[in-house]
C-alpha atoms as a PDB file:
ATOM      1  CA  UNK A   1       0.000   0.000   0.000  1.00  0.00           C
ATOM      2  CA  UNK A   2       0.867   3.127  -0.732  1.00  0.00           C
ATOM      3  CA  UNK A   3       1.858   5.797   2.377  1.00  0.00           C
ATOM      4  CA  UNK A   4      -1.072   7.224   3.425  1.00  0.00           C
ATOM      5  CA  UNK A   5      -3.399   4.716   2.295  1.00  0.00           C
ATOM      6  CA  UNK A   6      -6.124   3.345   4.280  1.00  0.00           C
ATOM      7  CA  UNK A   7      -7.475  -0.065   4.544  1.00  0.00           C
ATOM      8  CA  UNK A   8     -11.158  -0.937   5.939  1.00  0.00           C
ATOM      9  CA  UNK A   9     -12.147  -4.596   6.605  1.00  0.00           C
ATOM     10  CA  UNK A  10     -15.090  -6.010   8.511  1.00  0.00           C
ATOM     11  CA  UNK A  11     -14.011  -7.980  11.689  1.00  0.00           C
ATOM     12  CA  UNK A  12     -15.399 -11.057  10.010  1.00  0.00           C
ATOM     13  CA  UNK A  13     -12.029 -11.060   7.726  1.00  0.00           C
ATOM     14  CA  UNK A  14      -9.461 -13.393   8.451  1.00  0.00           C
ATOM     15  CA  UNK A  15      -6.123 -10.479   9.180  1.00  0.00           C
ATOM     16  CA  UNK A  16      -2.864 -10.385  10.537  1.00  0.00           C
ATOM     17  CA  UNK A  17      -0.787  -7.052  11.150  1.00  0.00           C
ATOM     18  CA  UNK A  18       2.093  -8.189  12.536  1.00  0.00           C
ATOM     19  CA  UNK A  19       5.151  -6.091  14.445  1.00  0.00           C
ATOM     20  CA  UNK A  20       6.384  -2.668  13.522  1.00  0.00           C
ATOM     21  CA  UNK A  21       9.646  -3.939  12.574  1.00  0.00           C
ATOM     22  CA  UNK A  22      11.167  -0.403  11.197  1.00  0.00           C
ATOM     23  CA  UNK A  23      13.486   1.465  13.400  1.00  0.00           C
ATOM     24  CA  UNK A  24      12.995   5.264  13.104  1.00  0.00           C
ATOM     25  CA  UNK A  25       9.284   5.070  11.761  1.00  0.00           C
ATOM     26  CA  UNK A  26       5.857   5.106  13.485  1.00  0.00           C
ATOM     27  CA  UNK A  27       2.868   2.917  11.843  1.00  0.00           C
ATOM     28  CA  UNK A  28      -0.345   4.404  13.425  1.00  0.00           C
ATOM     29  CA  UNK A  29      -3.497   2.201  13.202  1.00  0.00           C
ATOM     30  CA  UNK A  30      -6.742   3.273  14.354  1.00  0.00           C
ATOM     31  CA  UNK A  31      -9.073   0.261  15.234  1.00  0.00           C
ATOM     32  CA  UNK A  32     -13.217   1.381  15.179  1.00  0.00           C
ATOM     33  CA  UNK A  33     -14.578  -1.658  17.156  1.00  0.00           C
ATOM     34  CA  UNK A  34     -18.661  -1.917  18.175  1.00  0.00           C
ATOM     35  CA  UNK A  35     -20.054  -4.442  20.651  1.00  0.00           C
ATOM     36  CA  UNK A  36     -23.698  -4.688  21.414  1.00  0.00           C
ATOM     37  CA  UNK A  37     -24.388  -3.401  24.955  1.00  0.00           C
ATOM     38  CA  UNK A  38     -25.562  -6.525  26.099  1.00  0.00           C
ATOM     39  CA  UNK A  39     -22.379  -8.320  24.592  1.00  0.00           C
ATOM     40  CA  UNK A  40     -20.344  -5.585  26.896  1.00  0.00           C
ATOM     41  CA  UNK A  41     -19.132  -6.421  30.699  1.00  0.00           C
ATOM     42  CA  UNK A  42     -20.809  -4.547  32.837  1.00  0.00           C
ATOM     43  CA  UNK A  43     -18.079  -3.520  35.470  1.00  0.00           C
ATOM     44  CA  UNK A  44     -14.775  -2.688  34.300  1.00  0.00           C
ATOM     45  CA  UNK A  45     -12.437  -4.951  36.055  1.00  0.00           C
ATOM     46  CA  UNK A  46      -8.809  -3.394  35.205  1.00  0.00           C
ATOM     47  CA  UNK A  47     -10.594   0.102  36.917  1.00  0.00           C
ATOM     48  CA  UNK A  48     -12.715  -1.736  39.696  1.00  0.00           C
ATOM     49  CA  UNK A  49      -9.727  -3.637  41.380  1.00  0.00           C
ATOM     50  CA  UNK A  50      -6.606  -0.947  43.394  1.00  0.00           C
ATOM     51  CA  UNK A  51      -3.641  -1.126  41.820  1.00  0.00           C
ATOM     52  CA  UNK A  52      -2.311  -2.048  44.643  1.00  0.00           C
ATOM     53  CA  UNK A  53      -4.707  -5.277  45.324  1.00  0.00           C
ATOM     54  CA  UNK A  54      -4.067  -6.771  41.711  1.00  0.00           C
ATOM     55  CA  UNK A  55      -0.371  -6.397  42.219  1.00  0.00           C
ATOM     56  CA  UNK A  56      -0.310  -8.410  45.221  1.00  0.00           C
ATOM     57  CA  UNK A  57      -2.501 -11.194  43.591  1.00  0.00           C
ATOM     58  CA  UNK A  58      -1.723 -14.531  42.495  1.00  0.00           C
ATOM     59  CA  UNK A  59      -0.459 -15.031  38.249  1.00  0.00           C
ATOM     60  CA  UNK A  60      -3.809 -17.498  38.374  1.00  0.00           C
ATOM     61  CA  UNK A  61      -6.155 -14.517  39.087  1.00  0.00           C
ATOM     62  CA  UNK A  62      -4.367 -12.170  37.936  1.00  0.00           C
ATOM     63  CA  UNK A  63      -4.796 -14.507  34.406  1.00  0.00           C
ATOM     64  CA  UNK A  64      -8.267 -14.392  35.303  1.00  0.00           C
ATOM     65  CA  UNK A  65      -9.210 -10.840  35.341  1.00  0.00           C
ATOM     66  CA  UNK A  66      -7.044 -10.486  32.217  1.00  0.00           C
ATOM     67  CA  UNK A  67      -3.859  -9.264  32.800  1.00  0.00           C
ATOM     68  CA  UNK A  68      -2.112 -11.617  30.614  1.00  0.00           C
ATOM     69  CA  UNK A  69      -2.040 -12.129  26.971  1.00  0.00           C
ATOM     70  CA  UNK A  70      -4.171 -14.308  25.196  1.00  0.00           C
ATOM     71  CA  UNK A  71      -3.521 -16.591  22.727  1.00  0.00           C
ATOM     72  CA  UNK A  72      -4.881 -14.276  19.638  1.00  0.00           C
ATOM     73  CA  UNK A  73      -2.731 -10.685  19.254  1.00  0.00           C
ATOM     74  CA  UNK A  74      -5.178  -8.665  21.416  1.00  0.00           C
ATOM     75  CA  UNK A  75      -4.572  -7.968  24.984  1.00  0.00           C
ATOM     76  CA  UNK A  76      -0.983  -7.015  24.500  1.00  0.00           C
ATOM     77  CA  UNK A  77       0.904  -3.411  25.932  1.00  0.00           C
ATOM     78  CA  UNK A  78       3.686  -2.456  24.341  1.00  0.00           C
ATOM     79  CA  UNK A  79       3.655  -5.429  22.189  1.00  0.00           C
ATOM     80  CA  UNK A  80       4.284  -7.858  25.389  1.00  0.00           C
ATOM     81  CA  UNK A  81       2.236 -10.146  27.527  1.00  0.00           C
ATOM     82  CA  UNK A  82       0.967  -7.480  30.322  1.00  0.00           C
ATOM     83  CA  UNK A  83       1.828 -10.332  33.066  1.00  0.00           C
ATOM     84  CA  UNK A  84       5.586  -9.937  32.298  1.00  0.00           C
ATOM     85  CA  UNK A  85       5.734  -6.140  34.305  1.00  0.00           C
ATOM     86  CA  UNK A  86       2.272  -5.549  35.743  1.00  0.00           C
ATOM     87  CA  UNK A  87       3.750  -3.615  37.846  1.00  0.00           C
ATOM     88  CA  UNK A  88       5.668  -1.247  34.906  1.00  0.00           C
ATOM     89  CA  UNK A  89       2.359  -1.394  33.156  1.00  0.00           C
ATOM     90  CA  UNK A  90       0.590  -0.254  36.389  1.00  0.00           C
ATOM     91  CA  UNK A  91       3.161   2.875  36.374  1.00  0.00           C
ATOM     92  CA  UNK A  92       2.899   4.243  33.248  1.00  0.00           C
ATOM     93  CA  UNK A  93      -0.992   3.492  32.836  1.00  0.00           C
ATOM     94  CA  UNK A  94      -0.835   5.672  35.821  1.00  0.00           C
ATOM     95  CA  UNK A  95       1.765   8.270  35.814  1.00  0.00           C
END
């Protein structure tokens, strides 16, 4: 694709975007997602539970209440399994 170019897909299509493997160079992507409000959770878990709670829990709940990466590419932070520096994660989500 051309620089600048956009590319629109339904979520139904099979995709993979893969790293940004370039050095100096910044690939934005802005993702437009919809979920039916009955489809949503109602309580925000990552917001509900102290910061200071979740990092003294155990990796199972912690897994549990999602701070870990699943097994498709969503639920990463900075390209890495959340679980690997909750605590880092914590920081700058926070500072």
């Amino acid at each position: 694709m051309d620089p600048g170019s956009a590319l629109i897909f339904l979520a139904s299509c099979y995709h993979g975007g893969g790293d940004n493997s370039t050095r100096d160079e910044v690939r934005r992507v802005h993702g437009l997602f919809f979920a039916r409000g009955n489809l949503s959770t109602e309580e925000n878990q990552f917001l509900a539970v102290p910061r200071s709670v979740a990092l003294g829990m155990s990796e199972k709940m912690l897994s549990l209440l999602g701070y870990k990466k699943p097994t498709s590419v969503l639920g990463v932070v900075d390209n890495d399994d959340p679980a690997v520096d909750l605590r880092g994660v914590l920081d700058r989500a926070n500072a």
